[in-house]
C-alpha atoms as a PDB file:
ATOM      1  CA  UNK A   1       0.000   0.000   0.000  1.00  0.00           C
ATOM      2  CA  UNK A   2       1.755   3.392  -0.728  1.00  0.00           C
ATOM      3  CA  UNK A   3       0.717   6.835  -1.482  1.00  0.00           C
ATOM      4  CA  UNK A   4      -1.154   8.891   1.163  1.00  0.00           C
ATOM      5  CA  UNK A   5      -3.301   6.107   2.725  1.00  0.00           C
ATOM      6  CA  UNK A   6      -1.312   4.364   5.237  1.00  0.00           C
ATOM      7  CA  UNK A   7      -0.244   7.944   6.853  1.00  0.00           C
ATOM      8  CA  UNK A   8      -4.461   8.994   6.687  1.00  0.00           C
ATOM      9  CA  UNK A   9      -4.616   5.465   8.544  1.00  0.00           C
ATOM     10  CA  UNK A  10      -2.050   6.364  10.973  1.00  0.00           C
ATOM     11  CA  UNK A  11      -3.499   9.652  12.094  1.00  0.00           C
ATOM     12  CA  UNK A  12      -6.754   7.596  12.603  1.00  0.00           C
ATOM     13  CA  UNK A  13      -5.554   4.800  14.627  1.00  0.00           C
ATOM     14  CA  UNK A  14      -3.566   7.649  16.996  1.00  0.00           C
ATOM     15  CA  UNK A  15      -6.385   9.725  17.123  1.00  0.00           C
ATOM     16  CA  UNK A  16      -9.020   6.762  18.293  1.00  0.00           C
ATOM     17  CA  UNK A  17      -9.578   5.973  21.574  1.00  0.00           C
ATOM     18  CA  UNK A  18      -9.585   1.752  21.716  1.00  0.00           C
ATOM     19  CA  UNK A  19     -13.196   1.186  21.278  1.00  0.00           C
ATOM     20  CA  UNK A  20     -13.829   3.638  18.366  1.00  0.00           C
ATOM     21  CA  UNK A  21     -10.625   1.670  16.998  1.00  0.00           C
ATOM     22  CA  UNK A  22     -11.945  -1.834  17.119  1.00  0.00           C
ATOM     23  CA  UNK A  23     -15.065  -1.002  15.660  1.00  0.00           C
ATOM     24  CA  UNK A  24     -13.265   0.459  12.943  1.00  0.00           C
ATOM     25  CA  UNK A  25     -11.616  -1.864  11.841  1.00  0.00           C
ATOM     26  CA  UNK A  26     -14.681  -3.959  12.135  1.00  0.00           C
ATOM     27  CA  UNK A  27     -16.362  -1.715   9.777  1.00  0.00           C
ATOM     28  CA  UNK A  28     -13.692  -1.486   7.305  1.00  0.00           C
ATOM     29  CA  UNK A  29     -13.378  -5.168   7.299  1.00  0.00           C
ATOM     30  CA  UNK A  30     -16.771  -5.475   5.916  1.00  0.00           C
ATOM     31  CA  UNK A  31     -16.763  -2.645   3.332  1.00  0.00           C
ATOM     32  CA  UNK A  32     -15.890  -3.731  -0.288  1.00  0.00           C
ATOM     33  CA  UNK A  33     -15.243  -0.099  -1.522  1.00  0.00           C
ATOM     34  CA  UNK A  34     -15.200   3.421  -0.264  1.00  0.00           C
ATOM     35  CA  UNK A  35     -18.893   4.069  -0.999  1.00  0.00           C
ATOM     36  CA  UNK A  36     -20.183   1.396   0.904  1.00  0.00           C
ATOM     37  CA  UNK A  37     -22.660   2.552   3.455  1.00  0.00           C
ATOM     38  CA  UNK A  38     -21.728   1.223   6.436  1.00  0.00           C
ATOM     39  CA  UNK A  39     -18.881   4.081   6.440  1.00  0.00           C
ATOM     40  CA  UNK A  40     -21.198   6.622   6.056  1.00  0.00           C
ATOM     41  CA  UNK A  41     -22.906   5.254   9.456  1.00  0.00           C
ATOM     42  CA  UNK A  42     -20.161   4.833  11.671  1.00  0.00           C
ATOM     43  CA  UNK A  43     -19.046   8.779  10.530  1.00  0.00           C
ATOM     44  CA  UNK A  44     -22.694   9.733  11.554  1.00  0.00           C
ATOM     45  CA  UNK A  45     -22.006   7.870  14.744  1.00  0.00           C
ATOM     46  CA  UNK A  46     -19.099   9.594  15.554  1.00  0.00           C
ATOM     47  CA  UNK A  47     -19.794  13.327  15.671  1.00  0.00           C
ATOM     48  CA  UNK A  48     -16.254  14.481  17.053  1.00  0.00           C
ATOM     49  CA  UNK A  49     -14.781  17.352  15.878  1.00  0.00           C
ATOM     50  CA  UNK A  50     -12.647  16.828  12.664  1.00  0.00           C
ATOM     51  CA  UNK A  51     -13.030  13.298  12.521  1.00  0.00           C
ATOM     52  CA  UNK A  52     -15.831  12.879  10.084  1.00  0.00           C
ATOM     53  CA  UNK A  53     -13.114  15.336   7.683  1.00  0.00           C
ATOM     54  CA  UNK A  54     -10.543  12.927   8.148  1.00  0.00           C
ATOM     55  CA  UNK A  55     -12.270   9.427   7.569  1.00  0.00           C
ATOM     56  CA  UNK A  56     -14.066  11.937   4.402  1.00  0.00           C
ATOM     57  CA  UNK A  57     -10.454  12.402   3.659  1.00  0.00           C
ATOM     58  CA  UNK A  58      -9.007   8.989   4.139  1.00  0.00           C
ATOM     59  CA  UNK A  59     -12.046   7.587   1.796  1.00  0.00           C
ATOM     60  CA  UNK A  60     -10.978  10.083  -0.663  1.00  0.00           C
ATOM     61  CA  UNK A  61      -7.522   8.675  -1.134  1.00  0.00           C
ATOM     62  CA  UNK A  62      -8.678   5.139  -1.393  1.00  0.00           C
ATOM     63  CA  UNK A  63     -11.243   6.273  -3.860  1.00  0.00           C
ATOM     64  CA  UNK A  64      -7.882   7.664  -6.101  1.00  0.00           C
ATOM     65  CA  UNK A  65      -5.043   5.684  -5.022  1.00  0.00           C
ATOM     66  CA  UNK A  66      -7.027   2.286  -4.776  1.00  0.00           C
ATOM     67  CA  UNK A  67     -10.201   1.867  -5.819  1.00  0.00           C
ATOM     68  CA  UNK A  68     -10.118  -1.848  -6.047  1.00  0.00           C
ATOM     69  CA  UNK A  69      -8.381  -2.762  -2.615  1.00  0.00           C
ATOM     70  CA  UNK A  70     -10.953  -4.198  -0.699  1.00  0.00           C
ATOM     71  CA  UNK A  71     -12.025  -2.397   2.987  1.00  0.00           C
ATOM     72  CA  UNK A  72     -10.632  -5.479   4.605  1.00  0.00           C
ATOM     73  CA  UNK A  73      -7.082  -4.439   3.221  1.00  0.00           C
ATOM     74  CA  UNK A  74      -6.928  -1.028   4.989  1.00  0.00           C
ATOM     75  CA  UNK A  75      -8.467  -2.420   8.004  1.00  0.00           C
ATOM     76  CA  UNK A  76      -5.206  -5.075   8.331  1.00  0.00           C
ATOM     77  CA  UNK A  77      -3.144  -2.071   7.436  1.00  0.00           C
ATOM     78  CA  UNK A  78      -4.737  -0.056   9.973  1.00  0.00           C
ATOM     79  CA  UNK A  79      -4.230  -3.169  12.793  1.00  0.00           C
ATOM     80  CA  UNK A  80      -0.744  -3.347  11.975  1.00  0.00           C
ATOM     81  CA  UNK A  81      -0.209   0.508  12.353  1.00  0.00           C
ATOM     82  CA  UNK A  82      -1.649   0.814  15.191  1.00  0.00           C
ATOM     83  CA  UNK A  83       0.007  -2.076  16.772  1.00  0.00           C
ATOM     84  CA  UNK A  84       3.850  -0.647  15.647  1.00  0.00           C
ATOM     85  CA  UNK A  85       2.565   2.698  17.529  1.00  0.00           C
ATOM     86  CA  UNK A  86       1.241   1.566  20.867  1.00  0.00           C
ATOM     87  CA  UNK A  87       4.944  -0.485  21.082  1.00  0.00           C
ATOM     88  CA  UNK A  88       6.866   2.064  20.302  1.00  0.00           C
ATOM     89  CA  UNK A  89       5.540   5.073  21.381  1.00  0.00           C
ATOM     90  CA  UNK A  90       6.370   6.987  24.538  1.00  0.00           C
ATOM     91  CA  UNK A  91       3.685   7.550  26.800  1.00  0.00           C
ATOM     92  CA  UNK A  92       5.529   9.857  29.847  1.00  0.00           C
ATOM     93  CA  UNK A  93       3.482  11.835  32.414  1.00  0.00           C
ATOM     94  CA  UNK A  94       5.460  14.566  34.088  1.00  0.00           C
ATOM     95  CA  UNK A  95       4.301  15.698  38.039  1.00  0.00           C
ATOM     96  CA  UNK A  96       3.258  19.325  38.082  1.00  0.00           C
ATOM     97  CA  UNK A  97       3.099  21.236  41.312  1.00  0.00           C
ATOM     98  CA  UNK A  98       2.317  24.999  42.397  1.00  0.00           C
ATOM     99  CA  UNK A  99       3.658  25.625  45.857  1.00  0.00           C
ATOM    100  CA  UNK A 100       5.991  23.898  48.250  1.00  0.00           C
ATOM    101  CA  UNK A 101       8.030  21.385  46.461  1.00  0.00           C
ATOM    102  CA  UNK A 102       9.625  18.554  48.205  1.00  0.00           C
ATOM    103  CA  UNK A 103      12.514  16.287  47.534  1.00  0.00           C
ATOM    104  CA  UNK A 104      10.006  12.765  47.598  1.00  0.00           C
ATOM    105  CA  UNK A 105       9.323  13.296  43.518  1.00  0.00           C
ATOM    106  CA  UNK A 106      10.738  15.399  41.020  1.00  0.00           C
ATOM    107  CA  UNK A 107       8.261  17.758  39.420  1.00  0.00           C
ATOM    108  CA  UNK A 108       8.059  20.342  37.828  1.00  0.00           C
ATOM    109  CA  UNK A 109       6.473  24.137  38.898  1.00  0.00           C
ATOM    110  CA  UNK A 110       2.977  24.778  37.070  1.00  0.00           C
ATOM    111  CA  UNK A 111       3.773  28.732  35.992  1.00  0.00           C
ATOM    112  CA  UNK A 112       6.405  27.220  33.665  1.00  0.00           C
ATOM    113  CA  UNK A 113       5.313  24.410  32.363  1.00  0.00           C
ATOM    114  CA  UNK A 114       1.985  26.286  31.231  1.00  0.00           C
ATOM    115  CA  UNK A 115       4.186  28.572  29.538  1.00  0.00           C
ATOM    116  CA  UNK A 116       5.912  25.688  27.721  1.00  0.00           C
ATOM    117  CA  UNK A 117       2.746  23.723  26.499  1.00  0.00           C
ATOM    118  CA  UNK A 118       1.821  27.124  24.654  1.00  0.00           C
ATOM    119  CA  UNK A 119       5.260  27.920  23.916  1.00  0.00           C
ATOM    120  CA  UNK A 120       5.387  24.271  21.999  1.00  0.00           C
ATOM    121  CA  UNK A 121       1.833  24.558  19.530  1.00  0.00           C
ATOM    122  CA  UNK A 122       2.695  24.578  15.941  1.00  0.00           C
ATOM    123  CA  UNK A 123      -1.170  24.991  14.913  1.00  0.00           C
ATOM    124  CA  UNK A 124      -4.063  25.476  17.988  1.00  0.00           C
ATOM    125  CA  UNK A 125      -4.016  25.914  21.951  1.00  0.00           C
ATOM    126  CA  UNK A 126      -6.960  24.823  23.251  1.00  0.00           C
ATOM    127  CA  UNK A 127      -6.994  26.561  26.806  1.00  0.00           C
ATOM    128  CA  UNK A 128     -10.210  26.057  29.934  1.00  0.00           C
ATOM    129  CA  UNK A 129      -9.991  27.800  33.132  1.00  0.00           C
ATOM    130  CA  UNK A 130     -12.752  28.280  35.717  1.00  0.00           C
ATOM    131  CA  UNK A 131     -11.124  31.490  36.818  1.00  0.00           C
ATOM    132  CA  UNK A 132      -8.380  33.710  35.188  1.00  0.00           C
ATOM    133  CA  UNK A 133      -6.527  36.914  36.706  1.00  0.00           C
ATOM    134  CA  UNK A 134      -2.866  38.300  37.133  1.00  0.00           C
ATOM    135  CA  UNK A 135      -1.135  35.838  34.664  1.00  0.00           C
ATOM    136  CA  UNK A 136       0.151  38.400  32.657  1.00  0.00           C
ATOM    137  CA  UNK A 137       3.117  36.052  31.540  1.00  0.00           C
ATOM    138  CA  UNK A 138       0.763  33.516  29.642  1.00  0.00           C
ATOM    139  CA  UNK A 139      -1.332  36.254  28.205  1.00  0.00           C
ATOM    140  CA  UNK A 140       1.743  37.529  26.633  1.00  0.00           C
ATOM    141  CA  UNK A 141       3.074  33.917  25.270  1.00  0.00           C
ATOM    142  CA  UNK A 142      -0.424  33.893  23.793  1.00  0.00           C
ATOM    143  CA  UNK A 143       0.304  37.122  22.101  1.00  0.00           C
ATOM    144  CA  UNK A 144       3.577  35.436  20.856  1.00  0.00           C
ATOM    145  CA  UNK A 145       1.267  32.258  19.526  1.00  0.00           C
ATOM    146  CA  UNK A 146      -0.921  34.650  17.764  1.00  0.00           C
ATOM    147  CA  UNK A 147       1.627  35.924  15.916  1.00  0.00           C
ATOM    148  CA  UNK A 148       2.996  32.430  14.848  1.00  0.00           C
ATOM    149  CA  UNK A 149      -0.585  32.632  13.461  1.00  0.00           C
ATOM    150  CA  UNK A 150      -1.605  30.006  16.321  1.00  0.00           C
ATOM    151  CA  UNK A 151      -5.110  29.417  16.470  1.00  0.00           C
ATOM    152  CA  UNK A 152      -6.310  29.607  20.069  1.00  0.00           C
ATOM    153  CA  UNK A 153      -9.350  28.833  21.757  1.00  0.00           C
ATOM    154  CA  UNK A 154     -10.561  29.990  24.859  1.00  0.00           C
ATOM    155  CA  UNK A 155     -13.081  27.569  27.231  1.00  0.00           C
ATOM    156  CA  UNK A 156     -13.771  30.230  30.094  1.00  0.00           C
ATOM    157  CA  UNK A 157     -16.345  30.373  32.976  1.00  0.00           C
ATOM    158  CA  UNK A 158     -18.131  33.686  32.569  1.00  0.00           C
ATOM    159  CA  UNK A 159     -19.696  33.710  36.109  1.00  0.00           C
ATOM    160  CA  UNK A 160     -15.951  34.468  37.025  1.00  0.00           C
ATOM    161  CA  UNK A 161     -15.588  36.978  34.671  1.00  0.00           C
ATOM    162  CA  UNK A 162     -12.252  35.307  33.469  1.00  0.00           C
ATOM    163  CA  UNK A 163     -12.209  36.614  30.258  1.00  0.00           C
ATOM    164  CA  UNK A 164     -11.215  39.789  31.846  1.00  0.00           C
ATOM    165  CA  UNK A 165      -7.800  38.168  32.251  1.00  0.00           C
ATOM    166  CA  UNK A 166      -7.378  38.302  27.870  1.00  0.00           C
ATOM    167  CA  UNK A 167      -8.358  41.431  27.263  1.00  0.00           C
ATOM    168  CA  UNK A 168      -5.342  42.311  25.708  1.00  0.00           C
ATOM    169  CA  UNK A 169      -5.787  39.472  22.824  1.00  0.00           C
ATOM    170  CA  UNK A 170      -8.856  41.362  21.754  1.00  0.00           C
ATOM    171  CA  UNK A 171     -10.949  39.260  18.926  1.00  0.00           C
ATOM    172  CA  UNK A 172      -7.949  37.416  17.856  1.00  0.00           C
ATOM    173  CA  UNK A 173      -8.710  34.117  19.505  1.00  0.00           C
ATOM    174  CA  UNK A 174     -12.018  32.961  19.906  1.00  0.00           C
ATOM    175  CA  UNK A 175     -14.122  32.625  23.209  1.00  0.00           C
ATOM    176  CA  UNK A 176     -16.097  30.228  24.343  1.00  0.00           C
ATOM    177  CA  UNK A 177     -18.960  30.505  27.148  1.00  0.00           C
ATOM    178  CA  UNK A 178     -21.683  28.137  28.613  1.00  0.00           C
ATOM    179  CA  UNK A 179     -25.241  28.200  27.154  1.00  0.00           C
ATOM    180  CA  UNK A 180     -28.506  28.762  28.960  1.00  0.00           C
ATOM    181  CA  UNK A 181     -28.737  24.338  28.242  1.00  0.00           C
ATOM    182  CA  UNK A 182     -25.513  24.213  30.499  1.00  0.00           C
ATOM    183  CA  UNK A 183     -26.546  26.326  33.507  1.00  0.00           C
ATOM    184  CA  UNK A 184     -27.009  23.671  36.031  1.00  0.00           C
ATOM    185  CA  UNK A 185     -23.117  23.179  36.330  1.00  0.00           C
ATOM    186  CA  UNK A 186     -20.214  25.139  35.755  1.00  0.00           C
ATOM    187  CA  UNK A 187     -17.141  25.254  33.423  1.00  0.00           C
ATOM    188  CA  UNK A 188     -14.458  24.020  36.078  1.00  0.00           C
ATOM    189  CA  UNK A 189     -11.943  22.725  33.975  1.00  0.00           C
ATOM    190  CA  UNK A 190      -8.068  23.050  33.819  1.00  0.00           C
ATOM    191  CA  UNK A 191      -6.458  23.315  30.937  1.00  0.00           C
ATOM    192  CA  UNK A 192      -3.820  23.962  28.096  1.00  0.00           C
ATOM    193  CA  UNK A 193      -3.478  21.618  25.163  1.00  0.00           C
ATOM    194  CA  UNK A 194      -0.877  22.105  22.017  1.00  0.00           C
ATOM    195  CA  UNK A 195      -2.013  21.043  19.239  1.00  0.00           C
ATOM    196  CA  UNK A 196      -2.207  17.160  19.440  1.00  0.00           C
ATOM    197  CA  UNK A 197       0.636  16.072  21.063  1.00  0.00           C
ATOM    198  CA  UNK A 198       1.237  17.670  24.521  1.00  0.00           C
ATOM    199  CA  UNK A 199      -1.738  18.682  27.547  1.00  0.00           C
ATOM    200  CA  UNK A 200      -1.351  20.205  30.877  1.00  0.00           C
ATOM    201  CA  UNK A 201      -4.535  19.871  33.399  1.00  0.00           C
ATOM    202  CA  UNK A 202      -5.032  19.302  37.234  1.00  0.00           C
ATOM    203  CA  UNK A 203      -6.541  21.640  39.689  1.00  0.00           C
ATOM    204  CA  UNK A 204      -4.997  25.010  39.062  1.00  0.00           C
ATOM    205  CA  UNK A 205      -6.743  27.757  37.468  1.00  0.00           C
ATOM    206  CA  UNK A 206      -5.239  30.472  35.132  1.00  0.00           C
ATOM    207  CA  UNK A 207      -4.486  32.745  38.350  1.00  0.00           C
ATOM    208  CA  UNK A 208      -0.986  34.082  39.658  1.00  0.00           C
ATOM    209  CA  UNK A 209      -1.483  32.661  42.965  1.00  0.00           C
ATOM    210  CA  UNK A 210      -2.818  28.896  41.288  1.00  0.00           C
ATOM    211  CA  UNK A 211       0.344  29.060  39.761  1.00  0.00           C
ATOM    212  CA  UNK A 212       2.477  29.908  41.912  1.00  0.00           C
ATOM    213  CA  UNK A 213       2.007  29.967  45.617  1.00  0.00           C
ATOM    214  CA  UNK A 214      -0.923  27.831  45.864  1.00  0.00           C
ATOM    215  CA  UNK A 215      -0.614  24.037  46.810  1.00  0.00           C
ATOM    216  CA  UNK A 216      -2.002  22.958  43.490  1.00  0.00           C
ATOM    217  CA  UNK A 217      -1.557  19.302  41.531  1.00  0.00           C
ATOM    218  CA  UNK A 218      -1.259  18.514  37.887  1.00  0.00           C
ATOM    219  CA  UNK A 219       0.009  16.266  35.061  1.00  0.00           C
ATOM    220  CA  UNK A 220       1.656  16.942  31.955  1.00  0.00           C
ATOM    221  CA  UNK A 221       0.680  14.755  29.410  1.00  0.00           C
ATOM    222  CA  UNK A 222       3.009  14.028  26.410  1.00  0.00           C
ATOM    223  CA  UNK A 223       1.056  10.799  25.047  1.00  0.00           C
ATOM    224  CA  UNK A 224      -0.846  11.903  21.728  1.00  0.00           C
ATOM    225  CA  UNK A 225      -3.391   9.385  22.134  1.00  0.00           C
ATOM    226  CA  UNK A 226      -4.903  10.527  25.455  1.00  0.00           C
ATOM    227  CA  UNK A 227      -4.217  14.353  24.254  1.00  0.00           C
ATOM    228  CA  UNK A 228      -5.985  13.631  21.148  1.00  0.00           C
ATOM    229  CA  UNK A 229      -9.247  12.234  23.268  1.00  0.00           C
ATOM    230  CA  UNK A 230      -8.771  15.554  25.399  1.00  0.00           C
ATOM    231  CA  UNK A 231      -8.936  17.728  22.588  1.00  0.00           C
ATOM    232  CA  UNK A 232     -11.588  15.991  21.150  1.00  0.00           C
ATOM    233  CA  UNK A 233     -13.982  16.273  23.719  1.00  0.00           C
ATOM    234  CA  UNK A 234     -13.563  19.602  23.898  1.00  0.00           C
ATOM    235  CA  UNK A 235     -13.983  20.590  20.939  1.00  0.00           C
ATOM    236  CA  UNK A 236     -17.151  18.394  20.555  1.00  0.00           C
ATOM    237  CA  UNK A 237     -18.712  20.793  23.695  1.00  0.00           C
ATOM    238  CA  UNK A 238     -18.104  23.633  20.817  1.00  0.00           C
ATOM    239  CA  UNK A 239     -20.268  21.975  18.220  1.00  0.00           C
ATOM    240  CA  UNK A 240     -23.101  24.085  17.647  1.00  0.00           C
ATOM    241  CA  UNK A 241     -25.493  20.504  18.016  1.00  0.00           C
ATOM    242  CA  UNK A 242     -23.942  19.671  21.256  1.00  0.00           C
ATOM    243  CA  UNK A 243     -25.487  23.275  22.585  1.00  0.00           C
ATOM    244  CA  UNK A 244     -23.087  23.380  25.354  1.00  0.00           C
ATOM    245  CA  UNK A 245     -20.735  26.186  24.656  1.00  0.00           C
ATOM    246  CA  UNK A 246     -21.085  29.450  22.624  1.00  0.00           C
ATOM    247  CA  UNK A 247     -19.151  32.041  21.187  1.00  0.00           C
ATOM    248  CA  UNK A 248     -18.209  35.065  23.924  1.00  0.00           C
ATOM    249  CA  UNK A 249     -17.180  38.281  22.723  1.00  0.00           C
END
């Protein structure tokens, strides 16, 4: 198989979380060309954001680089793939404290680590704090990632007025608040994803004093599959038929 379609595989088979995976494969397995129909269900099925342009993409491929290779091909090809990537790829978690640090575990302090996940994006930040105030250092890394023509997106609580915090990035990244569907809870999450690849959450908000000086607890996240799943859901909570999130000035 060459051309484009093992790497549209790969970016599948990294981007699905186990189950989606199996059934997959299952599905491919049984389809005898791109058109067949039980694709088109199992992209209605899976409403995440993106992925119904990728598997459009990856059937596009087959349609010109193989027309006659049977679903069950890709779906050995995508087995295989998937199988070389879970053995050989690194799945670290790094400790990430604010506050008193100890000698017991190495880790790492949260106010620098947040500013390299943002400092490390090559195409999106995805970013969700309950609160935001006084972190004028990652407000001006964002500036930096607009300029590298990042595209950022803010998840922010409005009850906390945290958009406050970004005034200075104006309409050049876009802002996301809860709906009226979404006002039994509250937008509590924690945190800043790069692209794909690297995520930092755990309990501190987007505050000087969460961190720095508070005793706070996080994880940095370097294994693209579990980042991948992160961004995901997130940016399903944007889709306009989820009715979670909207648009904030």
């Amino acid at each position: 198989m060459a051309g484009r379609l093992p790497e549209l595989l790969a970016r599948l088979g990294s981007r699905l979380p186990q189950d989606r995976l199996t059934e997959l494969v299952s599905v491919l397995d049984i389809a005898e060309n791109p058109e067949a129909d039980i694709l088109d269900r199992f992209v209605a099925a899976n409403p995440a954001a993106g992925l119904a342009q990728q598997l459009d993409a990856m059937r596009q491929t087959w349609r010109e680089e193989a027309p006659t290779l049977p679903g069950s091909a890709l779906a050995l090809a995508l087995t295989a793939t998937t199988a070389v990537h879970v053995s050989t790829e690194e799945q670290p978690v790094e400790l990430v404290v604010s506050g008193p640090v100890s000698s017991a575990i190495p880790v790492r302090l949260t106010s620098g680590i947040a500013v390299d996940v943002i400092r490390s994006a090559k195409e999106s930040l995805l970013i969700a704090s309950f609160a935001a105030y006084g972190v004028t250092e990652v407000v001006s890394e964002l500036l930096q990632a607009v300029r590298r023509k990042i595209h950022i997106d803010l998840l922010l609580e409005e009850s906390t007025a945290a958009i406050r915090a970004f005034g200075p990035l104006g309409n050049r990244v876009r802002v996301w608040h809860r709906t009226d569907t979404f006002a039994s809870g509250t937008l509590h999450a924690k945190l800043i994803a790069a692209d794909r690849h690297t995520a930092l959450l755990g309990s501190a908000n987007l505050t000087d004093r969460a961190l720095t000086e508070n005793i706070e607890l996080g994880v940095l996240l370097h294994d693209t599959r579990a980042v991948g799943r992160i961004v995901d859901h997130f940016r399903w909570l944007t889709l306009p038929e989820a009715g979670l999130l909207r648009r904030g000035p």
